[in-house]
N, C-alpha and C. Protein backbone atom coordinates (compact mmCIF):
# COMPACT_ATOMS: atom_id res chain seq x y z
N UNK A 1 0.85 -1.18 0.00
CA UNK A 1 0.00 0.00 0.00
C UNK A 1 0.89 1.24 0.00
N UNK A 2 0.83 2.70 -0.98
CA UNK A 2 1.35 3.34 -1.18
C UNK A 2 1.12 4.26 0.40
N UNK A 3 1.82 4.89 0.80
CA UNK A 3 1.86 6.36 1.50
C UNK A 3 1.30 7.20 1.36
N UNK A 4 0.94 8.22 1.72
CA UNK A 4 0.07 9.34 1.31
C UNK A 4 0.68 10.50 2.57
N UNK A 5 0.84 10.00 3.49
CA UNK A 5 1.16 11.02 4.62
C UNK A 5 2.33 11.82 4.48
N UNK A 6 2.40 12.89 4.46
CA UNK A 6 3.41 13.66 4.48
C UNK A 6 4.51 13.34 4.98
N UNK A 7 5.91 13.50 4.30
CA UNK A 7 6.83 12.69 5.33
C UNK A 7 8.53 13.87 5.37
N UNK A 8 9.06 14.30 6.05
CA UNK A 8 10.23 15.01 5.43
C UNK A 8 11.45 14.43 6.43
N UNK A 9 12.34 14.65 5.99
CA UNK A 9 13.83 14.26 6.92
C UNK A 9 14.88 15.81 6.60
N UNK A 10 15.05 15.90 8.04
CA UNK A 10 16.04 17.16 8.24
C UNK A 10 17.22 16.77 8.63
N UNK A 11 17.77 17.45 7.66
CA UNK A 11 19.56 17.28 8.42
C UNK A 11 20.05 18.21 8.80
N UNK A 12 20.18 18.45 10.03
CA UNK A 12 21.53 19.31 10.93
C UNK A 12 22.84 19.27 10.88
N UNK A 13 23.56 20.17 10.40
CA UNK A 13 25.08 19.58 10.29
C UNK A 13 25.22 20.74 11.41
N UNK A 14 25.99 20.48 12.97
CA UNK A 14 26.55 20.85 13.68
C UNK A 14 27.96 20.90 13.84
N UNK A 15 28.73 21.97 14.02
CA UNK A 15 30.06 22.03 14.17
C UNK A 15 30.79 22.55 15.25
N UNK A 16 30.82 22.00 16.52
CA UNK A 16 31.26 22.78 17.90
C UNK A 16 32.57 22.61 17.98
N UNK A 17 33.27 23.09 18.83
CA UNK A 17 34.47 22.91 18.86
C UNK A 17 34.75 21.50 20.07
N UNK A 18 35.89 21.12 19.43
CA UNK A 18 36.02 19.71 19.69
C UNK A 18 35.81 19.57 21.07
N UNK A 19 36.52 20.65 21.70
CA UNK A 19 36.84 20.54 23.79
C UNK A 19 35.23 20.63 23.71
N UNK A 20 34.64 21.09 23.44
CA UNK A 20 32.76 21.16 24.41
C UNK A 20 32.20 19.95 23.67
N UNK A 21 32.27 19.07 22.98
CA UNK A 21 31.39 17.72 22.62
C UNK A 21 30.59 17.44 23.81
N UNK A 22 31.25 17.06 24.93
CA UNK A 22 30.67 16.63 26.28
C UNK A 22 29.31 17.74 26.10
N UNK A 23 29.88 18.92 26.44
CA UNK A 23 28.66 19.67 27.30
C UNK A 23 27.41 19.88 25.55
N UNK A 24 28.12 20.01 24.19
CA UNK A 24 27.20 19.75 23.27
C UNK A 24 26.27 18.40 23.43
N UNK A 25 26.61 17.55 23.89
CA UNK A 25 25.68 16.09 24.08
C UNK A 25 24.69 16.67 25.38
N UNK A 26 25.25 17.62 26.62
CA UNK A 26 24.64 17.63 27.67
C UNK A 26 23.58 18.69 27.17
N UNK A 27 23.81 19.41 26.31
CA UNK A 27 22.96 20.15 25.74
C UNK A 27 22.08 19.78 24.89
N UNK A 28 22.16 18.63 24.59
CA UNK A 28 21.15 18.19 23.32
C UNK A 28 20.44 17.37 24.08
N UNK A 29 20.48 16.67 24.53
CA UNK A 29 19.90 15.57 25.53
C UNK A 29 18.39 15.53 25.47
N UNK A 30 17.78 17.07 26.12
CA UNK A 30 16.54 17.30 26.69
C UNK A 30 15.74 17.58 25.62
N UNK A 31 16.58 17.73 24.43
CA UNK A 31 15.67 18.58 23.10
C UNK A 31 15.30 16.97 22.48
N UNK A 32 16.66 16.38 22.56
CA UNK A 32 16.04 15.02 21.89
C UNK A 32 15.00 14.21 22.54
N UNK A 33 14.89 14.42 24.09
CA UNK A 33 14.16 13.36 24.48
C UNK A 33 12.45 14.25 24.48
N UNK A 34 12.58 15.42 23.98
CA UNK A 34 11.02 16.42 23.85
C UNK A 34 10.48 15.76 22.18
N UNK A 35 12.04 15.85 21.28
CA UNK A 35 12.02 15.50 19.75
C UNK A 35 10.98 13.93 19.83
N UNK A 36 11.60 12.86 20.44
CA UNK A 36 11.27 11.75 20.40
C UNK A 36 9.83 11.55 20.97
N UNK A 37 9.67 12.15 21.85
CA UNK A 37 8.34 12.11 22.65
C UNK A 37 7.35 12.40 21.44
N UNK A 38 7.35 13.68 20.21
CA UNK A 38 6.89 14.09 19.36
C UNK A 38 5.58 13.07 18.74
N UNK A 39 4.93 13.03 18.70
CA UNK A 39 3.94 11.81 17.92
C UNK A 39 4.46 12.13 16.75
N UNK A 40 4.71 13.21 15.75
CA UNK A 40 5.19 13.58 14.40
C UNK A 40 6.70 12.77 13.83
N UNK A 41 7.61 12.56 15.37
CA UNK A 41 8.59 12.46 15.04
C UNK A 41 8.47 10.89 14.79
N UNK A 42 9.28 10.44 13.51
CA UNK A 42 9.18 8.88 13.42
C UNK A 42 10.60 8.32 13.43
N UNK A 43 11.69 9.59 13.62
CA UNK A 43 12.82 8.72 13.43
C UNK A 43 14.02 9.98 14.02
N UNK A 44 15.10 9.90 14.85
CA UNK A 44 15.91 10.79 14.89
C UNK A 44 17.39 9.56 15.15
N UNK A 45 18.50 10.56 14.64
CA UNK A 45 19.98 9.89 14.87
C UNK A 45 20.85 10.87 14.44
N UNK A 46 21.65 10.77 15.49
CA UNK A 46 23.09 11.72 15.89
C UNK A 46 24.16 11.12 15.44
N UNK A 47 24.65 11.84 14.16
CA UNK A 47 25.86 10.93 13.84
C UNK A 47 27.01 11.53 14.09
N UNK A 48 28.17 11.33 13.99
CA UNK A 48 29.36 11.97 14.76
C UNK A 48 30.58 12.13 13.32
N UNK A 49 30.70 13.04 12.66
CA UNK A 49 31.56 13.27 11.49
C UNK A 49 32.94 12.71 11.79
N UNK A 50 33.58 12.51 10.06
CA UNK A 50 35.13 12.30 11.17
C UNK A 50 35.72 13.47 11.50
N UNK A 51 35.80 14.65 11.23
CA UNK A 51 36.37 15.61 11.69
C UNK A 51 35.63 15.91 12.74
N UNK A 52 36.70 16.24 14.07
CA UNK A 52 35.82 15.92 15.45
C UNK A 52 35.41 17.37 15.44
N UNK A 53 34.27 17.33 16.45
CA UNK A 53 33.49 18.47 16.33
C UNK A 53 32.19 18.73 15.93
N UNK A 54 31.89 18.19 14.26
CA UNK A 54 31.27 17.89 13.21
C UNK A 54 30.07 16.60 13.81
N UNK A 55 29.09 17.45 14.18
CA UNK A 55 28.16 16.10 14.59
C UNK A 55 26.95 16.86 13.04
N UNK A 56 25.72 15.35 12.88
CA UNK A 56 24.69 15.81 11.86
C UNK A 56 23.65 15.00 12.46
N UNK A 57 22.44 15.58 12.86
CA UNK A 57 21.55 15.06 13.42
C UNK A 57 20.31 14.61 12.02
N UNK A 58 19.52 13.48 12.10
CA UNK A 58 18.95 13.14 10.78
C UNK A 58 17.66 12.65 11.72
N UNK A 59 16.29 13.83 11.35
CA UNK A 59 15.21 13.33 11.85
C UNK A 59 14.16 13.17 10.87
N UNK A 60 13.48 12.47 11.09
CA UNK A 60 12.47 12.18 10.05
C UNK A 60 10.65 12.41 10.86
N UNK A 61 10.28 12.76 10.14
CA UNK A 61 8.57 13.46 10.52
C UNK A 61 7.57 13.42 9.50
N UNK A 62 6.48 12.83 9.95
CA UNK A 62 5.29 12.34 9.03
C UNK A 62 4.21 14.40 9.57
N UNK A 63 5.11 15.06 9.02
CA UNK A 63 4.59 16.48 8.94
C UNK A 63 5.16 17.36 7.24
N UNK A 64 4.68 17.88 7.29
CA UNK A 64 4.57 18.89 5.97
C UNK A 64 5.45 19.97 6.26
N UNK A 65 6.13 20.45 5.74
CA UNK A 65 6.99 21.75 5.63
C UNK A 65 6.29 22.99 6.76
N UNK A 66 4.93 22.93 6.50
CA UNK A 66 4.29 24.37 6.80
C UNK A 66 4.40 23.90 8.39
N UNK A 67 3.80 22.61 8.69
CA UNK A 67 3.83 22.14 10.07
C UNK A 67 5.30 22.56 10.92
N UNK A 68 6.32 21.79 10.21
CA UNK A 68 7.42 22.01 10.34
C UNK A 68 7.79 23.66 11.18
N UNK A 69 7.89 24.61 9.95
CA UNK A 69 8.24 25.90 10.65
C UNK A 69 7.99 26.81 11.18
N UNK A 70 5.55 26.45 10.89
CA UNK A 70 5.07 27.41 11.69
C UNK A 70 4.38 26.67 13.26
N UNK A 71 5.04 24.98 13.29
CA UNK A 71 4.76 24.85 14.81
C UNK A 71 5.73 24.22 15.50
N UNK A 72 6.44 22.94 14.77
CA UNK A 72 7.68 22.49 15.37
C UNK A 72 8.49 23.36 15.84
N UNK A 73 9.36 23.92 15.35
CA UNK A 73 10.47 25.14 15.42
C UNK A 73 9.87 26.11 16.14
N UNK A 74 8.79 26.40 16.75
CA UNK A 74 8.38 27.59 17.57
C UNK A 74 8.47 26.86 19.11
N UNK A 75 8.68 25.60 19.08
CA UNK A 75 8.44 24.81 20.36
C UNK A 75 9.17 25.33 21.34
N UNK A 76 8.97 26.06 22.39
CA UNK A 76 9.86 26.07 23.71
C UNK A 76 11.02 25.38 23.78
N UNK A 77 11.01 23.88 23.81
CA UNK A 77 12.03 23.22 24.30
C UNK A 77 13.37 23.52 23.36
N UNK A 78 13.18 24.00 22.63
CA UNK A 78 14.29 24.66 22.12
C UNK A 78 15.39 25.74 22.62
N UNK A 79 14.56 26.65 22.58
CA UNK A 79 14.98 27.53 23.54
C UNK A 79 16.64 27.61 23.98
N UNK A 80 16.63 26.84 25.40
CA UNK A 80 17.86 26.01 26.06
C UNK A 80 19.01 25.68 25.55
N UNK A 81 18.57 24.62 24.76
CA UNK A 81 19.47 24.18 23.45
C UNK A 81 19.85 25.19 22.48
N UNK A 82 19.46 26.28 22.30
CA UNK A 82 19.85 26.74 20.81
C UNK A 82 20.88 27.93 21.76
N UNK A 83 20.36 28.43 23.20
CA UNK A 83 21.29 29.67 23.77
C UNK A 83 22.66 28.80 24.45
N UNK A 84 22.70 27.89 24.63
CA UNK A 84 23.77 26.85 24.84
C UNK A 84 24.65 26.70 23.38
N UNK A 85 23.95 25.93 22.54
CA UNK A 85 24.98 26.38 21.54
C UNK A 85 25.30 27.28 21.06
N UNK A 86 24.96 28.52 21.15
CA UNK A 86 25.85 29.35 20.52
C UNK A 86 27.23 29.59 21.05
N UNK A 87 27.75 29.40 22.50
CA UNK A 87 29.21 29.61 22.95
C UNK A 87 30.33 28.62 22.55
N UNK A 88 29.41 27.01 21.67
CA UNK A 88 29.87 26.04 21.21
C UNK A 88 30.51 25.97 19.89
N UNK A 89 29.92 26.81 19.42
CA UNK A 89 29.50 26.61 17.54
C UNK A 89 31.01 27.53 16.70
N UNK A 90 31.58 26.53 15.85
CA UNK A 90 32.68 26.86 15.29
C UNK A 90 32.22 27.20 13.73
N UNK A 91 30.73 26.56 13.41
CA UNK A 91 30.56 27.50 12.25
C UNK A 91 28.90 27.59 12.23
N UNK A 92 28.17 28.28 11.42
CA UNK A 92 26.94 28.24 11.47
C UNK A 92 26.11 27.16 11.17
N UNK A 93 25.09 26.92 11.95
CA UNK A 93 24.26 25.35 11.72
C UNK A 93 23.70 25.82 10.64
N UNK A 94 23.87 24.44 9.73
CA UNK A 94 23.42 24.07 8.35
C UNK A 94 22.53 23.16 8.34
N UNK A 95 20.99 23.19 7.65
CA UNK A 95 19.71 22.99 7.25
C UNK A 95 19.45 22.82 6.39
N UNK A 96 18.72 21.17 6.35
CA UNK A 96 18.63 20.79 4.95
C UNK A 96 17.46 19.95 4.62
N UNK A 97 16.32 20.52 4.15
CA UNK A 97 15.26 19.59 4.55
C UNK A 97 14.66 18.70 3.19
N UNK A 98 14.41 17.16 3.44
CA UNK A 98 13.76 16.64 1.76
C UNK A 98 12.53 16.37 2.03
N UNK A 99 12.00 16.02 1.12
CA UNK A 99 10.75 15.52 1.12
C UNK A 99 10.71 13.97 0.61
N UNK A 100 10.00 13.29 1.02
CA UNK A 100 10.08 11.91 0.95
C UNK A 100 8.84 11.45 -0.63
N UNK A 101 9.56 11.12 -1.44
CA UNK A 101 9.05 10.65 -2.69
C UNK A 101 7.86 9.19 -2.32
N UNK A 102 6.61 9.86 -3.13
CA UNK A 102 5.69 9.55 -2.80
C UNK A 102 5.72 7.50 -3.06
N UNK A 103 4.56 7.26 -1.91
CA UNK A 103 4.65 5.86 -1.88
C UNK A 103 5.74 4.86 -1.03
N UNK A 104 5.55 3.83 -1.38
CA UNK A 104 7.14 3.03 -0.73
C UNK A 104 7.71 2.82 -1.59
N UNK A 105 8.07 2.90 -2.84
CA UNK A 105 8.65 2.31 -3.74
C UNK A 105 10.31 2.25 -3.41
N UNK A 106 10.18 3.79 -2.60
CA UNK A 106 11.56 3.77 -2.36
C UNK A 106 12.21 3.86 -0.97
N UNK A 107 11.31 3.12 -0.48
CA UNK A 107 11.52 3.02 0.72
C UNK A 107 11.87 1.52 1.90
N UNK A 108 12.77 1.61 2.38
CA UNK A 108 13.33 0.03 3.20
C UNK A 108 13.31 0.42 4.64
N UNK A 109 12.75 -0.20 5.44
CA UNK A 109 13.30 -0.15 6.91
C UNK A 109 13.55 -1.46 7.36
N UNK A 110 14.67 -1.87 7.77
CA UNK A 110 15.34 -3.24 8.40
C UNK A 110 15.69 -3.17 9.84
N UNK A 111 14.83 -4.12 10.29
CA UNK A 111 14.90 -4.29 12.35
C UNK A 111 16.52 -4.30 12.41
N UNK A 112 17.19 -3.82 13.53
CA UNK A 112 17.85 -4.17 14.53
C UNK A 112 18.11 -6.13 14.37
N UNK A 113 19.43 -6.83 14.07
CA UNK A 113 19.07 -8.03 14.26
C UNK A 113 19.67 -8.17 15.61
């Protein structure tokens, strides 16, 4: 059965400086566990670049663009997180949002074995 629900995946490319990683994780923590709670949210992961520093967060949401920036992104729990990173941040956070091509045709999800 094809999809129909709106679906998009955002990528964050974060770049802190290497000494604050720690307190960047202690800072992200509370946003991810508000992110996950999300009924919208269907998928989030923190990946860690090889150049240290360089983290890219990849979330995925059965919401529409408009949802996206005129209610997600207004959320409080942000807040915290975003005045924390700024004393972190070695270059400006980069935003990148797709839209998920209609149906499953192109789509795989494989359990955990």
């Amino acid at each position: 059965m094809a999809s129909e629900t709106p679906a998009l995946s955002v990528h964050v490319k974060i770049t802190v400086d290497p000494t604050k990683t720690d307190d960047f994780l202690k800072a992200l923590r509370p946003t991810y566990e508000h992110v996950i709670a999300e009924p919208k949210n269907t998928f989030f992961e923190l990946y860690r670049g090889t150049t240290p520093g360089v983290f890219v967060i990849v979330e995925n949401w059965n919401a529409d663009s408009d949802y996206m920036f005129n209610v997600q992104i207004k959320k409080d729990y942000y807040r915290p997180y975003h005045a924390a990173l700024k004393d972190m941040l070695l270059k400006p956070v980069e935003h990148e949002i797709y839209s998920r091509m209609p149906g499953n045709e192109w789509t795989s999800v494989k359990q955990d074995s």
